[in-house]
Structure formats: C-alpha cells, structure tokens
C-alpha atoms as a PDB file:
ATOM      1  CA  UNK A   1     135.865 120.766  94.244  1.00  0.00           C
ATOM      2  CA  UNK A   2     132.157 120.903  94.450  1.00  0.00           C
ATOM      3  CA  UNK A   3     130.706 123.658  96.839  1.00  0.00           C
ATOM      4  CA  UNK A   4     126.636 123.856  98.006  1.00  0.00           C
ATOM      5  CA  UNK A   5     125.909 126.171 101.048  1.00  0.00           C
ATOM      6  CA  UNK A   6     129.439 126.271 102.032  1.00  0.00           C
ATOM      7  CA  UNK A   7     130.004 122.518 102.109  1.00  0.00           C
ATOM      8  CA  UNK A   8     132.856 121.436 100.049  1.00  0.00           C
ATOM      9  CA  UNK A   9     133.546 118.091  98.840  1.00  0.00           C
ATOM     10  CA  UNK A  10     135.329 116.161  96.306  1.00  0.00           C
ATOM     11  CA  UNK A  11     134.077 113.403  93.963  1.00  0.00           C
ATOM     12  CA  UNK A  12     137.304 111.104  92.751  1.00  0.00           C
ATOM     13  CA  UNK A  13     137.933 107.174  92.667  1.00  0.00           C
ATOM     14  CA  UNK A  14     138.043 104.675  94.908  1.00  0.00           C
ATOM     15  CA  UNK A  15     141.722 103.722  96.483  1.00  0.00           C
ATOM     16  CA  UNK A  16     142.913 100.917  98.788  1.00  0.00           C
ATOM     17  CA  UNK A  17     143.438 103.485 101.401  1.00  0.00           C
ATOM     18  CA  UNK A  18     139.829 104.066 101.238  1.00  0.00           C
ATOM     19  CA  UNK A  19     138.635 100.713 102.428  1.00  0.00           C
ATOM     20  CA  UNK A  20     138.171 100.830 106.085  1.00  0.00           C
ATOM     21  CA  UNK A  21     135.573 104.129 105.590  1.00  0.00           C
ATOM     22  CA  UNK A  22     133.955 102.506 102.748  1.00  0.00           C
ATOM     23  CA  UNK A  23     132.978  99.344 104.130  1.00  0.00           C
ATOM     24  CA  UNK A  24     132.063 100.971 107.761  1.00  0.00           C
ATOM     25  CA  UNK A  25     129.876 103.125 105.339  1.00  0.00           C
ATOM     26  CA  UNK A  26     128.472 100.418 103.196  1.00  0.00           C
ATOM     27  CA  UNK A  27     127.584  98.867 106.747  1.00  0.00           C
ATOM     28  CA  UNK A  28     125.810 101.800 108.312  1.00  0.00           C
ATOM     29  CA  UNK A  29     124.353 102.634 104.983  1.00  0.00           C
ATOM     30  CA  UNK A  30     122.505  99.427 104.458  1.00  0.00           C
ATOM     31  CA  UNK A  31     121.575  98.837 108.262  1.00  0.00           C
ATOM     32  CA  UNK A  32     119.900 102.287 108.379  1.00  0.00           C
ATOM     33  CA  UNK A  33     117.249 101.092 106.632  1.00  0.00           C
ATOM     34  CA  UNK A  34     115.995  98.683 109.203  1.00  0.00           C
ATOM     35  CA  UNK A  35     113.737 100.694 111.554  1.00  0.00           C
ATOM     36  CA  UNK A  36     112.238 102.430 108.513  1.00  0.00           C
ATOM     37  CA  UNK A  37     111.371  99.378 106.816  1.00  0.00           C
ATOM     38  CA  UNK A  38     110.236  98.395 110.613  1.00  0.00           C
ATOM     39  CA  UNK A  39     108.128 101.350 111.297  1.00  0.00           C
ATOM     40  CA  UNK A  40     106.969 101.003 107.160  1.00  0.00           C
ATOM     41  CA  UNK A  41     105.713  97.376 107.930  1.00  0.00           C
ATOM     42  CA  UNK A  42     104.159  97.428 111.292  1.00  0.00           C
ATOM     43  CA  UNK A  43     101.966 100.910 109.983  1.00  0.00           C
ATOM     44  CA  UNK A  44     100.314  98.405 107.298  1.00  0.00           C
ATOM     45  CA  UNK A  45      96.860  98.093 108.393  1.00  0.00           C
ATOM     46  CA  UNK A  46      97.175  93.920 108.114  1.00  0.00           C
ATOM     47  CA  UNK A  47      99.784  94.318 110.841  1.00  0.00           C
ATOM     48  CA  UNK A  48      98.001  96.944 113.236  1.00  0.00           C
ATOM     49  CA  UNK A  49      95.221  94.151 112.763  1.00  0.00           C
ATOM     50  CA  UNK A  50      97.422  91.402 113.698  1.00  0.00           C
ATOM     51  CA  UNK A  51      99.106  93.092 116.851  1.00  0.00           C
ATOM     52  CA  UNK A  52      96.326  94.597 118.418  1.00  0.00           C
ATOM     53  CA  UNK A  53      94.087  90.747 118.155  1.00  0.00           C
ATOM     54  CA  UNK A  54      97.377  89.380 119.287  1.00  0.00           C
ATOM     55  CA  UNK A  55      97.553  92.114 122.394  1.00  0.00           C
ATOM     56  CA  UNK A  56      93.636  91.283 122.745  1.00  0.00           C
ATOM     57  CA  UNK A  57      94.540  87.267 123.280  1.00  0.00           C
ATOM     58  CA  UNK A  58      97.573  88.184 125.883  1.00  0.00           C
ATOM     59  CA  UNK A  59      94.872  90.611 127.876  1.00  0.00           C
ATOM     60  CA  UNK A  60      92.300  87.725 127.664  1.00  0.00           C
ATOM     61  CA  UNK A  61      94.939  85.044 127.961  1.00  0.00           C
ATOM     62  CA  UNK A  62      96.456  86.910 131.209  1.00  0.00           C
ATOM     63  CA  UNK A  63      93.176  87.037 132.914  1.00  0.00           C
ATOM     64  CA  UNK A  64      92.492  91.044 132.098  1.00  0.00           C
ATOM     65  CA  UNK A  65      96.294  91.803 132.324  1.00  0.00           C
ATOM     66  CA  UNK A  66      97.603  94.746 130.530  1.00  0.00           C
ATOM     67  CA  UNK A  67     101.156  93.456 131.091  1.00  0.00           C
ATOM     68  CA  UNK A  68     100.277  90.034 129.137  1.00  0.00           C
ATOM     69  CA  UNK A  69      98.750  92.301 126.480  1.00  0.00           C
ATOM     70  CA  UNK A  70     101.595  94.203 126.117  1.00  0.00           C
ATOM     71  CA  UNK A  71     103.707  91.724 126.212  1.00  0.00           C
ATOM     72  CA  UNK A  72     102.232  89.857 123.665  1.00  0.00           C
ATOM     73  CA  UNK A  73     102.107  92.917 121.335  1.00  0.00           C
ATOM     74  CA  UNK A  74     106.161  93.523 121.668  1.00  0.00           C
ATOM     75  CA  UNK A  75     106.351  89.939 120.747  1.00  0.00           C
ATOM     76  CA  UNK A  76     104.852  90.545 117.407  1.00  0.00           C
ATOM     77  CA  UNK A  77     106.911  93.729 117.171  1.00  0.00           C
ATOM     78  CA  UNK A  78     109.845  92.141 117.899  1.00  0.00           C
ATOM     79  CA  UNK A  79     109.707  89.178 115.051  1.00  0.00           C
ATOM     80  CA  UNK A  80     108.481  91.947 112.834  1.00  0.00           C
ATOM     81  CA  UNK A  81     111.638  93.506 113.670  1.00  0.00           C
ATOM     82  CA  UNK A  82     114.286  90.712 113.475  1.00  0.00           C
ATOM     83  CA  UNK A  83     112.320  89.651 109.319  1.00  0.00           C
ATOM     84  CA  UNK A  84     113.311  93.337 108.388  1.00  0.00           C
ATOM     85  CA  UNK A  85     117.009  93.747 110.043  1.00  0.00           C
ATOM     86  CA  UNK A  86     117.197  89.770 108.342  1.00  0.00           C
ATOM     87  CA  UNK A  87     116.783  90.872 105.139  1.00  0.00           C
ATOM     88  CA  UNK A  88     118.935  94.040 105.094  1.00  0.00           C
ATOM     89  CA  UNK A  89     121.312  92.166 106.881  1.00  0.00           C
ATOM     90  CA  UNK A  90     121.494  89.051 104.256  1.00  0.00           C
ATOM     91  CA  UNK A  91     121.557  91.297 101.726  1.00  0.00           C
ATOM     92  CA  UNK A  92     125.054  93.519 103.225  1.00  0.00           C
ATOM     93  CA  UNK A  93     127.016  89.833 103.726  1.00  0.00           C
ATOM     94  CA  UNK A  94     126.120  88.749 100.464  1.00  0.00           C
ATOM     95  CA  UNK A  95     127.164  91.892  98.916  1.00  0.00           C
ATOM     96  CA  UNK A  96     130.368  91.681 101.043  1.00  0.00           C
ATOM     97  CA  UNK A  97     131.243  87.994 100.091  1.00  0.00           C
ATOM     98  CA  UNK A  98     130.714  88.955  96.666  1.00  0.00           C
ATOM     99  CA  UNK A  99     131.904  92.316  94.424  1.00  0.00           C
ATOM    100  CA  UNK A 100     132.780  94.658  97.873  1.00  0.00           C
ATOM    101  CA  UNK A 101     134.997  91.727  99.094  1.00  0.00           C
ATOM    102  CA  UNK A 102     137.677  93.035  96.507  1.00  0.00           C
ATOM    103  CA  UNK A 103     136.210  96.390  94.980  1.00  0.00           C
ATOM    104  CA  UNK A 104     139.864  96.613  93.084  1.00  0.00           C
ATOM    105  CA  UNK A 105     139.019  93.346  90.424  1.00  0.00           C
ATOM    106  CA  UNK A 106     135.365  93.984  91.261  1.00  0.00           C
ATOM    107  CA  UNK A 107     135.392  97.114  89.993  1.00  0.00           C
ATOM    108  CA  UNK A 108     138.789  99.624  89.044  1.00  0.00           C
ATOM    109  CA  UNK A 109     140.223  96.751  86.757  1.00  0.00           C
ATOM    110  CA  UNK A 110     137.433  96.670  84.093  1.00  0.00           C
ATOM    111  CA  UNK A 111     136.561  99.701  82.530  1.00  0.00           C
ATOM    112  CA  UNK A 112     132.945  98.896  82.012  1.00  0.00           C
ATOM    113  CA  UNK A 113     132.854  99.597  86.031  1.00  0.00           C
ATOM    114  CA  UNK A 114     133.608 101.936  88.225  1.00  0.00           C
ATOM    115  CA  UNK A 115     133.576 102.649  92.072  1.00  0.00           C
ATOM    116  CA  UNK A 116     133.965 106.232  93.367  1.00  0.00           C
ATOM    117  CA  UNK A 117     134.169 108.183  96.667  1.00  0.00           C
ATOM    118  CA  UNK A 118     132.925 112.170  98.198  1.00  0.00           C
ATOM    119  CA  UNK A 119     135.900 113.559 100.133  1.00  0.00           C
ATOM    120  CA  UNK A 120     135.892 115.988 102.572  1.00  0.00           C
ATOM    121  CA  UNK A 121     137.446 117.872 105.457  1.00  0.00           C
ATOM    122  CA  UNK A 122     135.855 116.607 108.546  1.00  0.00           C
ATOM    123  CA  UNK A 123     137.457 118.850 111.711  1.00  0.00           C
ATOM    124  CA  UNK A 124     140.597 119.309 109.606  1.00  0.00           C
ATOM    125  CA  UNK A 125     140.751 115.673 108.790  1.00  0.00           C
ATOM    126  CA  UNK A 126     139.615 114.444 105.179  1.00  0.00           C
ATOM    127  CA  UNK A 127     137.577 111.881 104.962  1.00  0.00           C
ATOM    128  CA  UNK A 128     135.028 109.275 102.834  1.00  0.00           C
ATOM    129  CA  UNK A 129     131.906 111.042 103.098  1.00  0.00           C
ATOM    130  CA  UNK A 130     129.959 109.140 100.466  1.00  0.00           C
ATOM    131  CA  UNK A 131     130.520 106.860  97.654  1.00  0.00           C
ATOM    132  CA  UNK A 132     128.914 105.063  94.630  1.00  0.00           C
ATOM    133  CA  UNK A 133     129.390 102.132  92.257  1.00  0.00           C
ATOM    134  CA  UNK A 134     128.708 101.656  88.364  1.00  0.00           C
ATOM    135  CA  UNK A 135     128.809  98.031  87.152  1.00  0.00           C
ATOM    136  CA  UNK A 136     128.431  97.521  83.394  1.00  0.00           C
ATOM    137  CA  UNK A 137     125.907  94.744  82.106  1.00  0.00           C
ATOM    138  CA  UNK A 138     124.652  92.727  79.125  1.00  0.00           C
ATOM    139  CA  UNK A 139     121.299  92.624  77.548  1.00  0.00           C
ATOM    140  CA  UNK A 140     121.891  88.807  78.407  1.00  0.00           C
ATOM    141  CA  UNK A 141     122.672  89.910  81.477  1.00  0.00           C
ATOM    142  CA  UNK A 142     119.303  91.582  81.932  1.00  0.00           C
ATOM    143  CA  UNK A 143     117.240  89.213  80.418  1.00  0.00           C
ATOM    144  CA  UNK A 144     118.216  86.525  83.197  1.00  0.00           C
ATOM    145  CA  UNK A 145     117.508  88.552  85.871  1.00  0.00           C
ATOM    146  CA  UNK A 146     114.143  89.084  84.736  1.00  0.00           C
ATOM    147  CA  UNK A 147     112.861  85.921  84.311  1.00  0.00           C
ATOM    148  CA  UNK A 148     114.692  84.944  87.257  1.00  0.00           C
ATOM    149  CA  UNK A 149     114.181  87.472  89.727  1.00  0.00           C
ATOM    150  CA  UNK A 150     111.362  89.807  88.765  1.00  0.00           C
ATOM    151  CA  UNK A 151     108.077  89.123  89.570  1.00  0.00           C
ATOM    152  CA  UNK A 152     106.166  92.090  89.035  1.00  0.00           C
ATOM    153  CA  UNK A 153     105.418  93.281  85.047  1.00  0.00           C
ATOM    154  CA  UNK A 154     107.536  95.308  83.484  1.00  0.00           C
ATOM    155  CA  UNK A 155     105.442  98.982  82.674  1.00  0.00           C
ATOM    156  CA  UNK A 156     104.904 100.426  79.145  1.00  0.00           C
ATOM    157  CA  UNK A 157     108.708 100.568  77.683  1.00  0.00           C
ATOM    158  CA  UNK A 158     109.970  97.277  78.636  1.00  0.00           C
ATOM    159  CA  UNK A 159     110.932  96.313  75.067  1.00  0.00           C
ATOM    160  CA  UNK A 160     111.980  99.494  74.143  1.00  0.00           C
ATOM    161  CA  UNK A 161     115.313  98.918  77.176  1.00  0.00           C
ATOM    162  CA  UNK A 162     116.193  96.136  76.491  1.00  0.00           C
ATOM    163  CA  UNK A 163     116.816  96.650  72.671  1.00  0.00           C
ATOM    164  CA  UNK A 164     120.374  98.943  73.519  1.00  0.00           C
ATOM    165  CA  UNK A 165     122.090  95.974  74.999  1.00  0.00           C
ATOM    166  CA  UNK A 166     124.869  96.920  77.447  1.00  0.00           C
ATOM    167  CA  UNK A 167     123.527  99.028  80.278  1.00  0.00           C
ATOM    168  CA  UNK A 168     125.212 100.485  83.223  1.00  0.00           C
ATOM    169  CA  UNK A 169     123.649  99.399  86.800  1.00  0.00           C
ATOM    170  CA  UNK A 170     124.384 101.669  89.904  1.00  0.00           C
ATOM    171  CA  UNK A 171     124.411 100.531  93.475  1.00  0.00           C
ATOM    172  CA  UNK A 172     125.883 101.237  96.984  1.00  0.00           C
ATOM    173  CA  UNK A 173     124.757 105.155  96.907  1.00  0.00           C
ATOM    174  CA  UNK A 174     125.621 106.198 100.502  1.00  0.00           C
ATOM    175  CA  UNK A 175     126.064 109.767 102.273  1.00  0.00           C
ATOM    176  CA  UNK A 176     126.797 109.788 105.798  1.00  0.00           C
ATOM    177  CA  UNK A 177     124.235 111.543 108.067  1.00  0.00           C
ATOM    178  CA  UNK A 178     125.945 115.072 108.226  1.00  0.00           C
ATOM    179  CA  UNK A 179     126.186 115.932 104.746  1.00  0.00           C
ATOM    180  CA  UNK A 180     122.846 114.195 103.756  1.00  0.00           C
ATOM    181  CA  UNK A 181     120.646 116.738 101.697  1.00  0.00           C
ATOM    182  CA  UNK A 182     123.289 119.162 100.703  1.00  0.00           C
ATOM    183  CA  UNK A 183     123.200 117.866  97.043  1.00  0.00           C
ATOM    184  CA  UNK A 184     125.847 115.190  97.544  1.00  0.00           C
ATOM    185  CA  UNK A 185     123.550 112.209  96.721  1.00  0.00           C
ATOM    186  CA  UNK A 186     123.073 114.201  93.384  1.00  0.00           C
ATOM    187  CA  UNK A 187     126.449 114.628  92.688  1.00  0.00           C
ATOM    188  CA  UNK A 188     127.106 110.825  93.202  1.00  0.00           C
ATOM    189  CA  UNK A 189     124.301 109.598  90.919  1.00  0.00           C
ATOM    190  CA  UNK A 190     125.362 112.519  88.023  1.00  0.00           C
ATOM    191  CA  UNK A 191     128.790 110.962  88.323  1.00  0.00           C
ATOM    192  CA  UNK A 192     127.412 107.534  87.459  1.00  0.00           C
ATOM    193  CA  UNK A 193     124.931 109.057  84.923  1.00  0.00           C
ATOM    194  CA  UNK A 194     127.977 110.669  83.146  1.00  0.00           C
ATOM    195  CA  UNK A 195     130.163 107.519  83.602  1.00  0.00           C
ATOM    196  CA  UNK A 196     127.507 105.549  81.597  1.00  0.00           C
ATOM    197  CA  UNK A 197     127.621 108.384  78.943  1.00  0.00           C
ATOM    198  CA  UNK A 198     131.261 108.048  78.424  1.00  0.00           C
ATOM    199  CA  UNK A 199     130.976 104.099  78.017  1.00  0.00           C
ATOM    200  CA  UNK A 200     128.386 104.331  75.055  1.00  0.00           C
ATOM    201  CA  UNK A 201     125.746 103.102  77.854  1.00  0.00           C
ATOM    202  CA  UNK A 202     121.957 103.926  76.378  1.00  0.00           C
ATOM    203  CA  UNK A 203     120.639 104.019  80.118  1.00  0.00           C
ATOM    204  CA  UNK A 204     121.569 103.474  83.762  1.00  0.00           C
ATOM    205  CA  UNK A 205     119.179 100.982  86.211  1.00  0.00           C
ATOM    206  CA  UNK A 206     119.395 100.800  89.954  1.00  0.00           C
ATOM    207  CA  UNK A 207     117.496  98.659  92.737  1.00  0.00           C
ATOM    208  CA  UNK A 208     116.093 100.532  95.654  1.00  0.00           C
ATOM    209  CA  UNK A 209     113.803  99.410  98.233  1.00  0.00           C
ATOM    210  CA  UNK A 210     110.358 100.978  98.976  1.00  0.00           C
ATOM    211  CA  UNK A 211     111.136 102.480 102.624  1.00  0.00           C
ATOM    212  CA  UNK A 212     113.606 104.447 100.768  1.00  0.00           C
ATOM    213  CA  UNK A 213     111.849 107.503 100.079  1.00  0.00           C
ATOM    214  CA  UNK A 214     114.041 110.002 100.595  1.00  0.00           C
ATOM    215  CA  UNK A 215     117.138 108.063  97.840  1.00  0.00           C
ATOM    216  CA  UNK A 216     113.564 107.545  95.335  1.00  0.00           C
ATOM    217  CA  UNK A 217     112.154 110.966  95.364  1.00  0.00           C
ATOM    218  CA  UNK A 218     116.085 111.814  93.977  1.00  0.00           C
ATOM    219  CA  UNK A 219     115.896 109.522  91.556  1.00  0.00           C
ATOM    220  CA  UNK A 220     112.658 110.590  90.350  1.00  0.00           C
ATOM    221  CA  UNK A 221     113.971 114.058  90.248  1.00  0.00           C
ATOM    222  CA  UNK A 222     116.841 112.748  87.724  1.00  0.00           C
ATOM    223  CA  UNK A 223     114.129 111.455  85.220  1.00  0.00           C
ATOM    224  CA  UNK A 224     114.342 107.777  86.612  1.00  0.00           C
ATOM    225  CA  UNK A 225     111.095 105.838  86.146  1.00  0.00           C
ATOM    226  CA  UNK A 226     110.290 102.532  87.878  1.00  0.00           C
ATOM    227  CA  UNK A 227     109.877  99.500  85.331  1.00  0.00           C
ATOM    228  CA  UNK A 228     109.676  96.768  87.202  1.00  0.00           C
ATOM    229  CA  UNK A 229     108.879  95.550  91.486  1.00  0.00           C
ATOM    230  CA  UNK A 230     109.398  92.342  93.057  1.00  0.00           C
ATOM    231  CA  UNK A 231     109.780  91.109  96.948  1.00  0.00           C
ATOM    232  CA  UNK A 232     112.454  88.288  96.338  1.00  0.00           C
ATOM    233  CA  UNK A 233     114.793  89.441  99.055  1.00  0.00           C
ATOM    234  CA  UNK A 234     116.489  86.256  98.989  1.00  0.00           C
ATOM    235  CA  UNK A 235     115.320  85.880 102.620  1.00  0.00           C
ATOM    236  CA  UNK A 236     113.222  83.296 104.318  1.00  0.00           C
ATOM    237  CA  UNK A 237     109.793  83.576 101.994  1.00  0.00           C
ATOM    238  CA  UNK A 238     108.040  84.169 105.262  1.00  0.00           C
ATOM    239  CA  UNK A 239     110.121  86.447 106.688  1.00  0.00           C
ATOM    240  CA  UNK A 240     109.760  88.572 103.107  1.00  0.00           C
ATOM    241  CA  UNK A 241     106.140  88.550 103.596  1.00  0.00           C
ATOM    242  CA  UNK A 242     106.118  89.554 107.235  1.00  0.00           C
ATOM    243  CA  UNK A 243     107.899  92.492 106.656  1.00  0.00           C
ATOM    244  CA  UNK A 244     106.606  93.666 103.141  1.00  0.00           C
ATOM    245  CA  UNK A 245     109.646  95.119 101.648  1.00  0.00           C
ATOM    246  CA  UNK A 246     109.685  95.580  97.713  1.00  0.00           C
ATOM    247  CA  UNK A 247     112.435  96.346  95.813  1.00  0.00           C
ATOM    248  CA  UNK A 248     111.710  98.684  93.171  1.00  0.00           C
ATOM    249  CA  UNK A 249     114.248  98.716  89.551  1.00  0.00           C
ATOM    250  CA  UNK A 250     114.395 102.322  88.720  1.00  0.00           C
ATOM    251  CA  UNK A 251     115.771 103.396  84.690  1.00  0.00           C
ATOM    252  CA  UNK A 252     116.831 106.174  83.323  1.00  0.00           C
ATOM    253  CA  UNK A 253     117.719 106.565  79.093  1.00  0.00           C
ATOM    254  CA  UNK A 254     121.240 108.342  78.673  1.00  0.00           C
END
C-alpha cells in the first residue's frame, strides 16, 4: 500500500463492484472543470471588453439604471457560463455512451488497455478515491486523429512519435477533493507510465484542457511535453469560441 504524510491508499484494477464510485467520480471529475474554464474565459481581456460595453448599453438602455447595467452584464455571464458547462458536459455523455458505458469490454478484456482504481479507508469504510485509464492505439490510429481533429502544428518532434507505432493514450485521471495533492495523481499517471512499459509502448499521450493547471503542471513534472493544441470540442463552433477552451495533447517517450 502506498503511504505519503500518513495517507494510505491502494492502486489495483478496476471491478464491477467499483462502478457506482467510478462513474459518480468520472461525473464530478469532469464537471469540476466548469467554473474554472468560466472564470478562465470571462478574465480574457476580449470578454471584460464585451461585458462591460454590454453593461454600458443596459445603463444607457435603462435610462442611467445600474440595475439594467447589471443585468445586462449577468446576461453575458450567464451564456458565457452555459458554452463552458456545454462543452464539459457533451464531452462526459459522449464519453459515457461510448468506452465508460461498459469499462469491462472497453477496457479489462484487451490487454493493450487497462482501467485502474486508488482505494482507501474513508471513516473505516474503503472506498474509490481515484482512478485512471490506459487505452492502447495505432500509428493509424494517430495519424487520423491528426488530420482530423488537430488543428494546431505539431512542435519540433512530430515525426520522430509517430515512427514507434502503437502508443498508449491515458484519460479519465480523477482524485476526489480530499486526497488531492498528496501524490495520488502521481501515483495514477506512474501506473499508466509503467503499464505502457510493460506493453512494449515507446510513449504515453493524454488530452487535457487549458484551465487545467493544476493536472498540467503534473504532467510537466513527469517529462510530458505538449505537441500539439486544438479547440474542436465537438460543441456548437460558437459556443467553442465563446468560451475559449483548448485542449492541449501532452507526450511523454517511455
């Protein structure tokens, strides 16, 4: 069992008993990310542009009235609001209609994948504390989703990835609140790194969006280096610009 600052946990695979926790943590774990992305998009200075002309019209508009000002301020805020929970939350069902809708086949019955867990005792109960997926890939694979999906340019060592062929992509990296910075999250994303090692990968990729600072700086620490950005959110194209979120592909050679 795994011990920092008198926190003990346990890293081991997923089970069918585990489902309820994991998917109420895949839930919370994605949905977080909303009022960050929020606060992230309305701090841009095209936005504090845009709300304070649009409070200026309201005040005019309401004949000197701070109340129409305000009001037509928290209107901005608000549709800001609903384009970033719209994208996180597009992003969760499709993830839920697709490979967490049946992490057993998705996952545990091909040995190119893997799905794993952080147990604990919580108040003399144990419980899913964290968890992470590994989900082997193709250079075919790879080469789709970049012509496909990514629209920024791949940085210096593009070429020099996609030569291994088979890679190992990790997603769904969640800790819950409590046990958040006590080197959990870097326990998770060794056990992936050491999965891939075990499977012959040559290097492990991940997607992360930017108002995740806190899950970046990590990776960064762990010698991951960002190779490509994009904004296709597979949202309303509008509702992807409004709220500015890019999602960042992280790599790291094995």
């Amino acid at each position: 069992m795994d011990q920092t600052n008198n926190f003990q946990f346990s890293i081991r695979e997923y089970q069918p008993s585990d489902k309820h926790e994991v998917m109420s943590l895949f839930r919370t774990g994605i949905l977080e990310h909303v009022y960050p992305a929020f606060f992230r998009a309305m701090t841009h200075p095209d936005h504090v542009g845009v709300a304070l002309s649009i409070s200026m019209a309201g005040y005019v508009l309401g004949g000197s009235s701070y109340f129409q000002a305000l009001l037509f301020g928290s209107a901005w805020a608000g549709l800001i609001y609903y384009c970033c929970h719209d994208i996180y939350e597009g992003y969760m069902m499709r993830r839920l209609s697709t490979d967490m809708a049946d992490i057993e086949s998705s996952y545990l019955e091909n040995p190119d994948n893997g799905f794993w867990v952080a147990e604990a005792d919580v108040k003399g109960q144990s419980a899913v504390v964290g968890m992470v997926a590994v989900m082997g890939k193709t250079g075919e694979e790879e080469e789709g989703e970049r012509f496909d999906d990514w629209n920024g340019a791949v940085l210096g060592g593009g070429a020099e990835f996609s030569q291994d062929g088979s890679y190992g992509e990790m997603s769904h990296v969640v800790v819950v609140f409590p046990w958040r910075r006590k080197n959990l999250g870097s326990q998770l994303t060794r056990k992936a790194l050491d999965f891939c090692k075990e499977r012959g990968f040559a290097r492990l990729v991940l997607d992360v969006s930017a108002p995740q600072t806190a899950a970046i700086a990590m990776y960064q620490k762990f010698g991951f280096v960002q190779t490509a950005s994009h904004s296709n959110t597979h949202a309303n194209r509008w509702f992807s610009k409004l709220a500015r979120i890019n999602v960042m592909r992280m790599e790291k050679l094995i």
